[in-house]
N, C-alpha and C. Protein backbone atom coordinates (compact mmCIF):
# COMPACT_ATOMS: atom_id res chain seq x y z
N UNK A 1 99.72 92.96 66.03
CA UNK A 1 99.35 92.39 67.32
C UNK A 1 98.27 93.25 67.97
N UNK A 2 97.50 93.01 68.46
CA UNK A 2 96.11 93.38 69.45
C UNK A 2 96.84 93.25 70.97
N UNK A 3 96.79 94.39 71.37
CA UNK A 3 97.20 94.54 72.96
C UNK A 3 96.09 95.63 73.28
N UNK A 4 95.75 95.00 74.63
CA UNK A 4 94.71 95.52 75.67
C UNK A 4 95.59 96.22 76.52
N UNK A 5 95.17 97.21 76.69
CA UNK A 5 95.81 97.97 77.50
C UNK A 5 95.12 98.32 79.05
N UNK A 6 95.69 98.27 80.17
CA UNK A 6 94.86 99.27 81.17
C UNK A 6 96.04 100.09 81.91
N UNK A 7 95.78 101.31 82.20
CA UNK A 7 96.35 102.36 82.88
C UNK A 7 96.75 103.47 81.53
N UNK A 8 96.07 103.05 80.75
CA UNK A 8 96.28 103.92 79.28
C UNK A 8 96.76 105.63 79.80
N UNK A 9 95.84 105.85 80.46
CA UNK A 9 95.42 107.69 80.89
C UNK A 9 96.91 107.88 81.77
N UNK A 10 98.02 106.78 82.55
CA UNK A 10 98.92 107.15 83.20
C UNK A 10 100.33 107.78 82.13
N UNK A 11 101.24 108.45 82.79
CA UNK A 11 102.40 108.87 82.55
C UNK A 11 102.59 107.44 81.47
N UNK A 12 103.08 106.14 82.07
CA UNK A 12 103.81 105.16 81.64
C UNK A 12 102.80 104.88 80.36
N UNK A 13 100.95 104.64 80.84
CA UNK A 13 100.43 103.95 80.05
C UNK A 13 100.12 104.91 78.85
N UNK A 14 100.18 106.11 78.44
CA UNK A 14 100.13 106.95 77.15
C UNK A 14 101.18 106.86 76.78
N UNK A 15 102.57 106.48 77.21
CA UNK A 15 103.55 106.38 76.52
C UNK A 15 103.48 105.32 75.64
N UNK A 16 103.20 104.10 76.31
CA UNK A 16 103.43 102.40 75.96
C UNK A 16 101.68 102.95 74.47
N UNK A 17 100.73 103.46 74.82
CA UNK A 17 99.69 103.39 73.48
C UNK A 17 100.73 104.05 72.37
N UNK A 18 101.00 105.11 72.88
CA UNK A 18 101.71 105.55 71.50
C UNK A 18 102.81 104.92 70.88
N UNK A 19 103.51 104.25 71.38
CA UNK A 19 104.73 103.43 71.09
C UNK A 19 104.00 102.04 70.17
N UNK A 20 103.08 102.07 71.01
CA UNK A 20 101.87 100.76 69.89
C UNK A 20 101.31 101.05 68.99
N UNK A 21 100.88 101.82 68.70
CA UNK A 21 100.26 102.87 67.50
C UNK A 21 101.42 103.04 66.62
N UNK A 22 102.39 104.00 66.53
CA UNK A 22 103.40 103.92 65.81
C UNK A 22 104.00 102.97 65.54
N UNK A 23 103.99 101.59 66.18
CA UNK A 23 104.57 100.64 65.36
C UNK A 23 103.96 99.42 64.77
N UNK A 24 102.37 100.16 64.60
CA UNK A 24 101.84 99.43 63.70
C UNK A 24 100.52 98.37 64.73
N UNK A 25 100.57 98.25 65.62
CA UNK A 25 99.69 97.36 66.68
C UNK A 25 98.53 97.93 66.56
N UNK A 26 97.34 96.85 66.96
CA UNK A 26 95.98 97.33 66.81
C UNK A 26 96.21 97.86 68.88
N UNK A 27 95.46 98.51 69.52
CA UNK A 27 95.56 98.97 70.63
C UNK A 27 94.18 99.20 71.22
N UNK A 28 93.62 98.75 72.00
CA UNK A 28 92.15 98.45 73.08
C UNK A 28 92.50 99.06 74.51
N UNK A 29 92.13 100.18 74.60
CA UNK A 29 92.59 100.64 76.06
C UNK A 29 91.25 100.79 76.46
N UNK A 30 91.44 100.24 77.93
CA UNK A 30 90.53 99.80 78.51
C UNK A 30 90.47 101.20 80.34
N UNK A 31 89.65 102.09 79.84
CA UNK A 31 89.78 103.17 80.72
C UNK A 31 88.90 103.39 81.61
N UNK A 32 89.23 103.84 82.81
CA UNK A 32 87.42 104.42 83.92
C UNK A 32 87.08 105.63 82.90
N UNK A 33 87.24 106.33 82.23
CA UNK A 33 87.14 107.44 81.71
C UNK A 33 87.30 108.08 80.48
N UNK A 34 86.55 107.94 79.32
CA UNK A 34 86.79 108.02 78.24
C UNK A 34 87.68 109.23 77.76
N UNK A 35 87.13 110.40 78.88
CA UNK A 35 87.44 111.99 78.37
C UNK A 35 88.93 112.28 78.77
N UNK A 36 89.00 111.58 79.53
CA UNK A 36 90.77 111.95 79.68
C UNK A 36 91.77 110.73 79.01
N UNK A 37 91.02 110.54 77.74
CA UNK A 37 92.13 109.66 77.16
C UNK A 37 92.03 110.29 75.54
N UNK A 38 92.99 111.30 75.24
CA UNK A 38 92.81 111.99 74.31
C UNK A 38 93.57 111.86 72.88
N UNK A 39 94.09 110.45 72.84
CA UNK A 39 94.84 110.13 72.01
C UNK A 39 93.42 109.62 70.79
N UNK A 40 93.63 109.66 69.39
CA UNK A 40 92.98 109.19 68.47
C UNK A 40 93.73 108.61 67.41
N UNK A 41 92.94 107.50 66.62
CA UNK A 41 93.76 106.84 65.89
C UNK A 41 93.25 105.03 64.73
N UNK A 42 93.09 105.35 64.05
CA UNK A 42 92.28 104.37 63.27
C UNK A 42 92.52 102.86 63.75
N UNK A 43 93.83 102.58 64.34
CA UNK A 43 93.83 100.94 64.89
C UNK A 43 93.53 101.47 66.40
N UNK A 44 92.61 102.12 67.37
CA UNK A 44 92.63 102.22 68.19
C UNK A 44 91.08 102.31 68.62
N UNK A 45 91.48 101.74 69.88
CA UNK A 45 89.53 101.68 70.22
C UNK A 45 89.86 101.65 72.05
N UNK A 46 88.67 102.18 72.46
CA UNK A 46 88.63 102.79 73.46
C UNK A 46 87.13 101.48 74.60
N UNK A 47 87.61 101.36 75.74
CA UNK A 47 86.63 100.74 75.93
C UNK A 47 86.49 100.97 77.27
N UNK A 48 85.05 101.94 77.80
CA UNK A 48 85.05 102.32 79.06
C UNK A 48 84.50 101.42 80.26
N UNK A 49 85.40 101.21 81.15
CA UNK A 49 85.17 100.65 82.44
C UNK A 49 86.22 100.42 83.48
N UNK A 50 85.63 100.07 84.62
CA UNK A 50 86.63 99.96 86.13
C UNK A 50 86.53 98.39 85.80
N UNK A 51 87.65 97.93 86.99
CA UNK A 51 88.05 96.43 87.34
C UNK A 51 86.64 96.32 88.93
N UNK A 52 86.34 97.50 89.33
CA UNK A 52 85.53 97.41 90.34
C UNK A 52 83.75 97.04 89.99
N UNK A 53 84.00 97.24 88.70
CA UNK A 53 82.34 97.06 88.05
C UNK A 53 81.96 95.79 88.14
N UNK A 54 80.77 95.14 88.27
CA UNK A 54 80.18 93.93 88.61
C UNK A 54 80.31 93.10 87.48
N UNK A 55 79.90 94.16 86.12
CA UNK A 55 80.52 93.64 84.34
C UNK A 55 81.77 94.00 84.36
N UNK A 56 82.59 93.78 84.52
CA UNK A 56 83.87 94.04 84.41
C UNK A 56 84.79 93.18 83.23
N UNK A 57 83.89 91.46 84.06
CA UNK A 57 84.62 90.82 83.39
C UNK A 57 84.29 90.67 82.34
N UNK A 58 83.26 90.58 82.20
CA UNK A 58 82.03 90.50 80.47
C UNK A 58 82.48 91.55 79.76
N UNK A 59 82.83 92.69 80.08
CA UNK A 59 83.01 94.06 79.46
C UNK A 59 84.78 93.03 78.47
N UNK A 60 85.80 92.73 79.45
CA UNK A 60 86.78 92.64 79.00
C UNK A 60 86.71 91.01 78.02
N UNK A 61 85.64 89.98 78.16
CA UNK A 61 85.32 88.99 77.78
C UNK A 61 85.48 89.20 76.03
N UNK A 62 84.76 90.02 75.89
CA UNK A 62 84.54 90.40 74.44
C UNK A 62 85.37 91.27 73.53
N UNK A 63 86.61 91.15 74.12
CA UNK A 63 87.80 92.00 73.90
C UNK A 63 88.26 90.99 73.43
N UNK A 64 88.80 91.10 71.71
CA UNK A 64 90.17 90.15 71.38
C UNK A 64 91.12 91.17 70.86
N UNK A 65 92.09 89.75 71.98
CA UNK A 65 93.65 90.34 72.19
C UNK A 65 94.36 89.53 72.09
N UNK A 66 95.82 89.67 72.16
CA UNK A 66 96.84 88.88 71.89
C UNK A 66 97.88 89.13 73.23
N UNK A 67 97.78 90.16 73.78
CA UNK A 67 98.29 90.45 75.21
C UNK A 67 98.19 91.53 76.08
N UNK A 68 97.99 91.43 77.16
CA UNK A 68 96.86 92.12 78.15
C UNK A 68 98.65 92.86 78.64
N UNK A 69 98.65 94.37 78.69
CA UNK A 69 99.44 95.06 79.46
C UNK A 69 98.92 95.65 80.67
N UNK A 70 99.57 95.66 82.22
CA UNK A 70 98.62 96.56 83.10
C UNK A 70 99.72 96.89 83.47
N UNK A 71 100.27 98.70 83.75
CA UNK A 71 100.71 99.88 84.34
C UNK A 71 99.73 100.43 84.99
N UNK A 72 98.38 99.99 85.28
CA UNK A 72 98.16 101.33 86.43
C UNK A 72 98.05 101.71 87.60
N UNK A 73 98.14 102.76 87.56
CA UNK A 73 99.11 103.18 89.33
C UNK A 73 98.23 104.12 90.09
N UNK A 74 98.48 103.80 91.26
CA UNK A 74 97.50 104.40 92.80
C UNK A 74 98.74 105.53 93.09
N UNK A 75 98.61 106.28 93.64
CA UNK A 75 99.06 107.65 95.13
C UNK A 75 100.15 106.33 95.91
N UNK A 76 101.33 105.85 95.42
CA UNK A 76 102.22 105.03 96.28
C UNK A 76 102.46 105.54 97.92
N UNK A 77 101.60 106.85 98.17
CA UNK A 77 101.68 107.53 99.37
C UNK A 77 100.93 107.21 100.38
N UNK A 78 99.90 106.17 99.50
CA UNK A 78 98.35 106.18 100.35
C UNK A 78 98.35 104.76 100.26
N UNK A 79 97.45 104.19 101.20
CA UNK A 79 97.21 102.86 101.31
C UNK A 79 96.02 102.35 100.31
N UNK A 80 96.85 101.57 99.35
CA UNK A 80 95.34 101.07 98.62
C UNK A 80 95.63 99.26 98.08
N UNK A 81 94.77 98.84 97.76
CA UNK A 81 95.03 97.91 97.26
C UNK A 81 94.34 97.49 95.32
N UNK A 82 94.75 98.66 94.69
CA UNK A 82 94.43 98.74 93.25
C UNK A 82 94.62 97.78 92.54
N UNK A 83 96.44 97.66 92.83
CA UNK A 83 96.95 96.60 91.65
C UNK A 83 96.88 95.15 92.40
N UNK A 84 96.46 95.24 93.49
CA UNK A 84 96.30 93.67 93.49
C UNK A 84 94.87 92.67 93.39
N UNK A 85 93.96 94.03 93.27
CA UNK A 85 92.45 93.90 92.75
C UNK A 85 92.73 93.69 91.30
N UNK A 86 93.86 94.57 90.59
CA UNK A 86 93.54 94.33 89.38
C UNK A 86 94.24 93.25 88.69
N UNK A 87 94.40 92.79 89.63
CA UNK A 87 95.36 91.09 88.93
C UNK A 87 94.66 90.10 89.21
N UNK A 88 93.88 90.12 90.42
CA UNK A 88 92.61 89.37 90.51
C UNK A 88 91.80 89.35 89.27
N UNK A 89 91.20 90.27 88.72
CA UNK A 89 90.53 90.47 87.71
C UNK A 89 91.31 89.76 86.37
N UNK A 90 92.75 89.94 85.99
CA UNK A 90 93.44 89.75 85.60
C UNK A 90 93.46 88.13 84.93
N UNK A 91 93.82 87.71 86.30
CA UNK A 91 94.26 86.27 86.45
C UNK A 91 92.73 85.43 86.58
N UNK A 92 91.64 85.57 86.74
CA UNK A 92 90.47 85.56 86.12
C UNK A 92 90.17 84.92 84.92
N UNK A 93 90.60 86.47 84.08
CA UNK A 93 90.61 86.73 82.45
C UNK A 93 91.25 85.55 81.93
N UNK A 94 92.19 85.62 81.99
CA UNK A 94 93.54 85.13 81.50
C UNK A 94 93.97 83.45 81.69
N UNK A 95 93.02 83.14 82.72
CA UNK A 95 92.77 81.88 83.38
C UNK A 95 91.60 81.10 82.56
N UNK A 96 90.63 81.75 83.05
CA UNK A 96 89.28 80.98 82.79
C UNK A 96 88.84 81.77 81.69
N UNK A 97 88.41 82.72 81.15
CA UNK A 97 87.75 83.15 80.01
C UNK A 97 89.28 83.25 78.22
N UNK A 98 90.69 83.64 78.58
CA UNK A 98 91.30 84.05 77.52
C UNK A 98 92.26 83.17 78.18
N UNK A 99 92.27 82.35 77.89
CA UNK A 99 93.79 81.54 78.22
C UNK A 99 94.79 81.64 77.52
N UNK A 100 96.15 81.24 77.56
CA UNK A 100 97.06 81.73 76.62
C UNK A 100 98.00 82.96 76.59
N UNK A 101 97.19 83.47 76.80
CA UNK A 101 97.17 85.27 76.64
C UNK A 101 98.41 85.54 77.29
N UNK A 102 99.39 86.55 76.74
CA UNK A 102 100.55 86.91 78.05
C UNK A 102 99.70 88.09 77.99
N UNK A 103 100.60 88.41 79.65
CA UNK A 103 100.62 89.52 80.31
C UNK A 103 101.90 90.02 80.79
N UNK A 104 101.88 91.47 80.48
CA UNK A 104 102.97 91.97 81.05
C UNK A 104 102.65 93.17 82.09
N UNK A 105 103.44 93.43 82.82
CA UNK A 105 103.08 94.66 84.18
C UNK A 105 103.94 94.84 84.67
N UNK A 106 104.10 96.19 85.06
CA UNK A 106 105.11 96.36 85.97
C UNK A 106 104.87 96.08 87.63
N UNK A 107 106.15 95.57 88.19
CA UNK A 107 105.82 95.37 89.94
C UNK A 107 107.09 96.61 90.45
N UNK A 108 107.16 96.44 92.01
CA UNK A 108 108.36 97.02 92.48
C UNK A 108 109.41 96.16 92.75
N UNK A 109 110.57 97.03 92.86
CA UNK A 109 112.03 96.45 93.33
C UNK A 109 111.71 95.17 94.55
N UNK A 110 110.89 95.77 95.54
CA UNK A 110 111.26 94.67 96.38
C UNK A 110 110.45 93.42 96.07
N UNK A 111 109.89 92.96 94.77
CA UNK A 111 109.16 91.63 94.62
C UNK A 111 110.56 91.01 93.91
N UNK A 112 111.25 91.67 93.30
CA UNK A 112 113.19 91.31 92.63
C UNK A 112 113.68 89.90 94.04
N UNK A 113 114.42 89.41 92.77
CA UNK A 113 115.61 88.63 94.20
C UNK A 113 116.17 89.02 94.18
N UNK A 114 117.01 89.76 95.70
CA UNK A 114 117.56 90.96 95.81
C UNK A 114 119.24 90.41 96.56
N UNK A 115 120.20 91.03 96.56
CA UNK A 115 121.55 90.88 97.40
C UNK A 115 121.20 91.34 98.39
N UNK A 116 122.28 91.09 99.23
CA UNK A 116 122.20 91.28 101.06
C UNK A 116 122.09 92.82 101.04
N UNK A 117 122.75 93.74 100.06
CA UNK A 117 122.43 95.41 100.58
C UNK A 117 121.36 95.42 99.88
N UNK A 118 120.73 95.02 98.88
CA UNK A 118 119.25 94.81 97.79
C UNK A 118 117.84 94.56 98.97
N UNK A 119 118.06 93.92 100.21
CA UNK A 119 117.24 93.64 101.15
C UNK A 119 117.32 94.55 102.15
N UNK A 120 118.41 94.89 102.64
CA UNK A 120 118.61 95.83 103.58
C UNK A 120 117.75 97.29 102.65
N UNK A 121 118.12 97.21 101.56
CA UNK A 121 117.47 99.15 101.11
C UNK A 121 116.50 99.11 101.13
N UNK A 122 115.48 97.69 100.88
CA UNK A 122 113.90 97.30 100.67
C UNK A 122 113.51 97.39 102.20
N UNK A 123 114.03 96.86 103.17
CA UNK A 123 113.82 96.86 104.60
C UNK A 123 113.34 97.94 105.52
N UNK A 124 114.49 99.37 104.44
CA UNK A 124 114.50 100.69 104.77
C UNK A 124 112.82 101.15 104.07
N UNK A 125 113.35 100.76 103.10
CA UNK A 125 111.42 101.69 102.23
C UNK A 125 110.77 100.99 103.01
N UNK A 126 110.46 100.15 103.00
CA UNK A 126 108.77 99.67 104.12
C UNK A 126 108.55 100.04 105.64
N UNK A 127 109.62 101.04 105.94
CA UNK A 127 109.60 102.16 106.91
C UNK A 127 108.96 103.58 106.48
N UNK A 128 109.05 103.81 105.69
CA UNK A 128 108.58 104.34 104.86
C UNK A 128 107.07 104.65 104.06
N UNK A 129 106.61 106.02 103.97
CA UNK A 129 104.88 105.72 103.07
C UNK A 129 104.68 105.03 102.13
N UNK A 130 106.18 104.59 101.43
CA UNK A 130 105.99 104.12 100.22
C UNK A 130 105.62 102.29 100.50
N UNK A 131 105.59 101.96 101.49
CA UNK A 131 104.84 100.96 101.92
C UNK A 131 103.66 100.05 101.65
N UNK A 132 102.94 101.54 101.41
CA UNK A 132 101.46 101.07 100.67
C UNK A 132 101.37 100.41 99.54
N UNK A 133 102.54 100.93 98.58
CA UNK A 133 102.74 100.27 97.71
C UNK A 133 103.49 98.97 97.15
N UNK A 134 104.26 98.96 98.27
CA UNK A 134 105.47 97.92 98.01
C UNK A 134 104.14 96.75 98.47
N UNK A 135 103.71 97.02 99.42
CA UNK A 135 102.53 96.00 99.86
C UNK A 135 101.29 95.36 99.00
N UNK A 136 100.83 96.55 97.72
CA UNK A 136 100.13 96.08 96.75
C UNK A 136 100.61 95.19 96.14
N UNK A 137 101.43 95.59 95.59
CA UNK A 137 102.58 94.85 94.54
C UNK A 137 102.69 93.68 95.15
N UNK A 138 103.08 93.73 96.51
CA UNK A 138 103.41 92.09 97.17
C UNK A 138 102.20 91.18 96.51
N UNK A 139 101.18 91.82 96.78
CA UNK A 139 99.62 91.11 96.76
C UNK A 139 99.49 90.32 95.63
N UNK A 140 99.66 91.60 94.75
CA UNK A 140 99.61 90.68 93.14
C UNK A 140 100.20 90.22 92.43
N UNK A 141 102.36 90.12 93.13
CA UNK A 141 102.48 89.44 92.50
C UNK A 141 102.58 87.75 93.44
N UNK A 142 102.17 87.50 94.80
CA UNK A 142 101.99 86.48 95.36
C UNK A 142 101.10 85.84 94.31
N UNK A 143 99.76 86.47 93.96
CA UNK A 143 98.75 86.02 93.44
C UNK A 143 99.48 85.26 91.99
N UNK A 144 100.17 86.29 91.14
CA UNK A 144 100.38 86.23 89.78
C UNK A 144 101.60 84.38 89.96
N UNK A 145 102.26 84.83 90.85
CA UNK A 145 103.45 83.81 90.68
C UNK A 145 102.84 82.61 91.45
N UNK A 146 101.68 82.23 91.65
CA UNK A 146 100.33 81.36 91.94
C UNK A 146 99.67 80.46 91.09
N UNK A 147 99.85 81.56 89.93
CA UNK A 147 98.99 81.49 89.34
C UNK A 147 99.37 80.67 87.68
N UNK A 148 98.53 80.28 86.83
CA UNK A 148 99.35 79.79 85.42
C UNK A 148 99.40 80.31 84.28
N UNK A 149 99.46 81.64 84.41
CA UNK A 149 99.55 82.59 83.39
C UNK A 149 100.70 82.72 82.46
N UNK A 150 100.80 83.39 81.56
CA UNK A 150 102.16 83.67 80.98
C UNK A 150 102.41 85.10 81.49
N UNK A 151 103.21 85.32 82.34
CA UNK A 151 103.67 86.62 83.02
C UNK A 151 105.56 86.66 82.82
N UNK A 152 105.32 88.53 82.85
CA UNK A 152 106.81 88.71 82.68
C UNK A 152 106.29 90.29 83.36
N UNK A 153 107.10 90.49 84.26
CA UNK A 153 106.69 92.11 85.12
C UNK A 153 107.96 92.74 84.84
N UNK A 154 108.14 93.83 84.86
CA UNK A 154 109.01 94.89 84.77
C UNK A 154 109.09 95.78 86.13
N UNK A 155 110.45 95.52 86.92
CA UNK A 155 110.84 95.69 88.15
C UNK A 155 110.94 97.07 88.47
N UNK A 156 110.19 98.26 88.71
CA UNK A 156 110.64 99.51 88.66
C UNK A 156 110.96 100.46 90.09
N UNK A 157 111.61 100.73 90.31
CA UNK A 157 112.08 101.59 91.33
C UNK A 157 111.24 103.19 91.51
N UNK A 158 111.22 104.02 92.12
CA UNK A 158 110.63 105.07 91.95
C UNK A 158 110.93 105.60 90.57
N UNK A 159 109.26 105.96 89.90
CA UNK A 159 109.13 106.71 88.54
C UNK A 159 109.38 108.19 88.86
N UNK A 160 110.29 108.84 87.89
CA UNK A 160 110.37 110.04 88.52
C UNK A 160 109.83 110.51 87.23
N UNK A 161 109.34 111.99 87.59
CA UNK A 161 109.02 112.49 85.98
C UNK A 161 110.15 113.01 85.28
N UNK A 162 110.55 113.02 83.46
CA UNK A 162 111.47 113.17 82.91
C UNK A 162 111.52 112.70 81.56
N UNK A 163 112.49 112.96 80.57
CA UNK A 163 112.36 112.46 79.39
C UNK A 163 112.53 110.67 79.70
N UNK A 164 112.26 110.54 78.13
CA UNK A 164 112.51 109.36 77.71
C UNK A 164 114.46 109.14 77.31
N UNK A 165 114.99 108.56 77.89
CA UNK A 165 116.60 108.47 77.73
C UNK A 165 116.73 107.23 76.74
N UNK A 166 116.02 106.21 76.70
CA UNK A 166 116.10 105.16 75.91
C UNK A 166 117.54 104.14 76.39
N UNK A 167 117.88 104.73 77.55
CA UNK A 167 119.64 104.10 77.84
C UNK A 167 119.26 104.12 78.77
N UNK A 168 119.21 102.59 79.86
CA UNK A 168 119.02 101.73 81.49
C UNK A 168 119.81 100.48 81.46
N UNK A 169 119.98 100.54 82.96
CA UNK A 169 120.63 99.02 83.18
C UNK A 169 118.86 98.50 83.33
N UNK A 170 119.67 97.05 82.96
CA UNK A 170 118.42 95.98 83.07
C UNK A 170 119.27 94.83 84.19
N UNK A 171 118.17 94.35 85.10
CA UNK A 171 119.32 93.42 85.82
C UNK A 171 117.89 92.69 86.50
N UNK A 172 118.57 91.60 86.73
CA UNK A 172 117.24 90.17 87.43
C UNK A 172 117.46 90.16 89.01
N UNK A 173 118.34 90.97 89.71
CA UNK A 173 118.24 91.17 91.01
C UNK A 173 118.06 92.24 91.22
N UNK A 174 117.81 92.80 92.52
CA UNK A 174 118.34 94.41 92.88
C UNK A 174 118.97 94.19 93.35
N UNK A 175 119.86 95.07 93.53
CA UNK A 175 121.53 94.90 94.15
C UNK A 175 121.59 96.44 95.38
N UNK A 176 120.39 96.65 95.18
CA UNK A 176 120.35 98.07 96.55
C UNK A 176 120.61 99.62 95.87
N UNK A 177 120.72 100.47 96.54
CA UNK A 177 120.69 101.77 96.38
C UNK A 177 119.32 102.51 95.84
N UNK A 178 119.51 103.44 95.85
CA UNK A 178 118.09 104.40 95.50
C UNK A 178 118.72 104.63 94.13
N UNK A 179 117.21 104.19 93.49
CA UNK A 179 117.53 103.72 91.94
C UNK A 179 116.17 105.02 91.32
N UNK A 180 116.06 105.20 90.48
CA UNK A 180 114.92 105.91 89.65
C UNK A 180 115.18 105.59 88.31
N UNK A 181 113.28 105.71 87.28
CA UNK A 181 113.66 105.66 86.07
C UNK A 181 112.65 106.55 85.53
N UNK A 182 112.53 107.14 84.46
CA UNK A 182 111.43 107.75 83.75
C UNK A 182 110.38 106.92 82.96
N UNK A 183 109.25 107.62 83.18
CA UNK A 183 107.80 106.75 82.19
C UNK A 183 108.05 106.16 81.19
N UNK A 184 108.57 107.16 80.27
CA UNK A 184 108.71 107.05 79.01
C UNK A 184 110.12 105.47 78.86
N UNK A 185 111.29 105.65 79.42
CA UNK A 185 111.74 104.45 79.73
C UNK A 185 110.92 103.18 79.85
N UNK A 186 110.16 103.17 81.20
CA UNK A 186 109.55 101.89 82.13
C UNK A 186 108.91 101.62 80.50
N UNK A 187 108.26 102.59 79.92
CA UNK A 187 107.11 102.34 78.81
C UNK A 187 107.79 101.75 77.82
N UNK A 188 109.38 101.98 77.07
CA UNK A 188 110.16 101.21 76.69
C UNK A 188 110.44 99.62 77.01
N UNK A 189 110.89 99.51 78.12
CA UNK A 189 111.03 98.20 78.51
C UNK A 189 110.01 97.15 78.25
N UNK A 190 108.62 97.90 78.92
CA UNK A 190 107.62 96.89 79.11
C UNK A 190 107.57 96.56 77.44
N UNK A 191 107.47 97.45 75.71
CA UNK A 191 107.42 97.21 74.71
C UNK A 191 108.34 96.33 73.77
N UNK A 192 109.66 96.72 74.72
CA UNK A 192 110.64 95.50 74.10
C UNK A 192 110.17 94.26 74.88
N UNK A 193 109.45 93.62 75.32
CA UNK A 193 108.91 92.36 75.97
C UNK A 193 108.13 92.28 75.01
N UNK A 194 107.48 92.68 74.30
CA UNK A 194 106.22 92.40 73.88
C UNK A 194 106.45 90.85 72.51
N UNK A 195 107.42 91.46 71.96
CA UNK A 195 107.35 90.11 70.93
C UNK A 195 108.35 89.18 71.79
N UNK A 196 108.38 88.76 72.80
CA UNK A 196 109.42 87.52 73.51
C UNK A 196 108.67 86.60 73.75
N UNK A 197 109.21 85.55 74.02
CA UNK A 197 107.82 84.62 74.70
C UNK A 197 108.95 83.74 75.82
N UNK A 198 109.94 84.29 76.52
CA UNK A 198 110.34 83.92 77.96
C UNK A 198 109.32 84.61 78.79
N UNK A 199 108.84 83.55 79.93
CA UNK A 199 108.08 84.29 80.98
C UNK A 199 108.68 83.93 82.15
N UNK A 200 107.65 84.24 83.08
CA UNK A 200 107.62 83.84 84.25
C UNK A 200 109.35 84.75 85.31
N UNK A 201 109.49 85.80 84.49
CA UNK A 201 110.01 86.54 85.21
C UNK A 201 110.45 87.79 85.09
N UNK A 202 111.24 88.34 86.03
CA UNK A 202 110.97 89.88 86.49
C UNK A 202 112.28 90.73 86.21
N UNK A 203 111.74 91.99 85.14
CA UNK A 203 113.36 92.53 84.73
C UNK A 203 113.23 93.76 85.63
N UNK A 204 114.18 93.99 86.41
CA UNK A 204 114.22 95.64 86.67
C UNK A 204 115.14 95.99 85.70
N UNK A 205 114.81 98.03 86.10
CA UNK A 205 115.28 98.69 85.27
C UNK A 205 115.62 99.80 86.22
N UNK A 206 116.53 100.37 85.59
CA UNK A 206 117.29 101.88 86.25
C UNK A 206 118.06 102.75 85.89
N UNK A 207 118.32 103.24 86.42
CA UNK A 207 119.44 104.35 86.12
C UNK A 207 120.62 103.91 86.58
């Protein structure tokens, strides 16, 4: 399988290349930065550019793939709107130039259908800096679940740094509490999706 990658250079997204590499996948990571992506590898190819570039889309036009992964992640501390620029770009692609195509990505807990304490804990974070982010995420996945893509997101709670445990609950609501998971995990999950073809919805994961 041919998977495009973007957020390659993150915690999650060097996990998820190498997990593709070792099991045989051709792998297209698609980076702002060639030099800090230091992995090498004969099914692997490297292809430099932003989602902010004017060629952006032409750059990714000429990319064949079989499914577009996006993990990459902003300062959840700071106000930005990254990932919902980059689903724009995305849903674009995936729309009008590569149709077909799944996509997989991770969102946050509070885009989940959540229980009555599952809303109340989400209520609490958007008091919170982590705001900025819960608010991106809103953006793209309003856009994504809009939209007629083949999508399946992976629900993640704060990434903490840590091994890979390979052992999480998986669940289709949040049910509340302060949850965490490691990269190397989230990077698990999103790879067991990869050969499924249920979409159109959202697994969290946790501890």
């Amino acid at each position: 399988m041919k998977i495009l990658l973007f957020g390659a250079t993150g915690r999650v997204g060097n996990s998820i290349a190498i997990k593709s590499l070792d099991a045989g996948h051709e792998l297209i990571a698609f980076v702002r930065n060639k030099s800090k992506f230091t992995l090498q590898n004969e099914r692997l190819s490297v292809v430099e550019g932003d989602i902010y570039d004017n060629d952006a889309l032409e750059k990714l036009s000429k990319i064949d793939f079989d499914i577009l992964i996006n993990v990459i992640g902003a300062n959840p501390l700071k106000p930005t709107t990254l990932f919902g620029d980059t689903t724009k770009v995305v849903i674009d692609l995936l729309t009008r130039i590569k149709p077909g195509k799944r996509y997989l990505a991770i969102t946050g807990i509070a885009q989940m259908e959540k229980t009555l304490f599952g809303k109340l804990v989400v209520a609490i974070f958007k008091l919170t800096p982590i705001k900025n982010a819960i608010a991106d995420h809103q953006n793209a996945f309003d856009q994504i679940s809009k939209s007629t893509i083949n999508w399946t997101l992976i629900g993640c709670p704060y990434i903490k740094d840590g091994p890979e445990t390979g052992t999480f609950k998986r669940d289709s609501k949040f049910r509340g509490g302060f949850k965490t998971i490691h990269p190397g995990d989230v990077a698990k999950a999103i790879f067991d999706e990869i050969d499924h073809d249920d979409n159109h919805k959202i697994i969290g994961i946790w501890y």
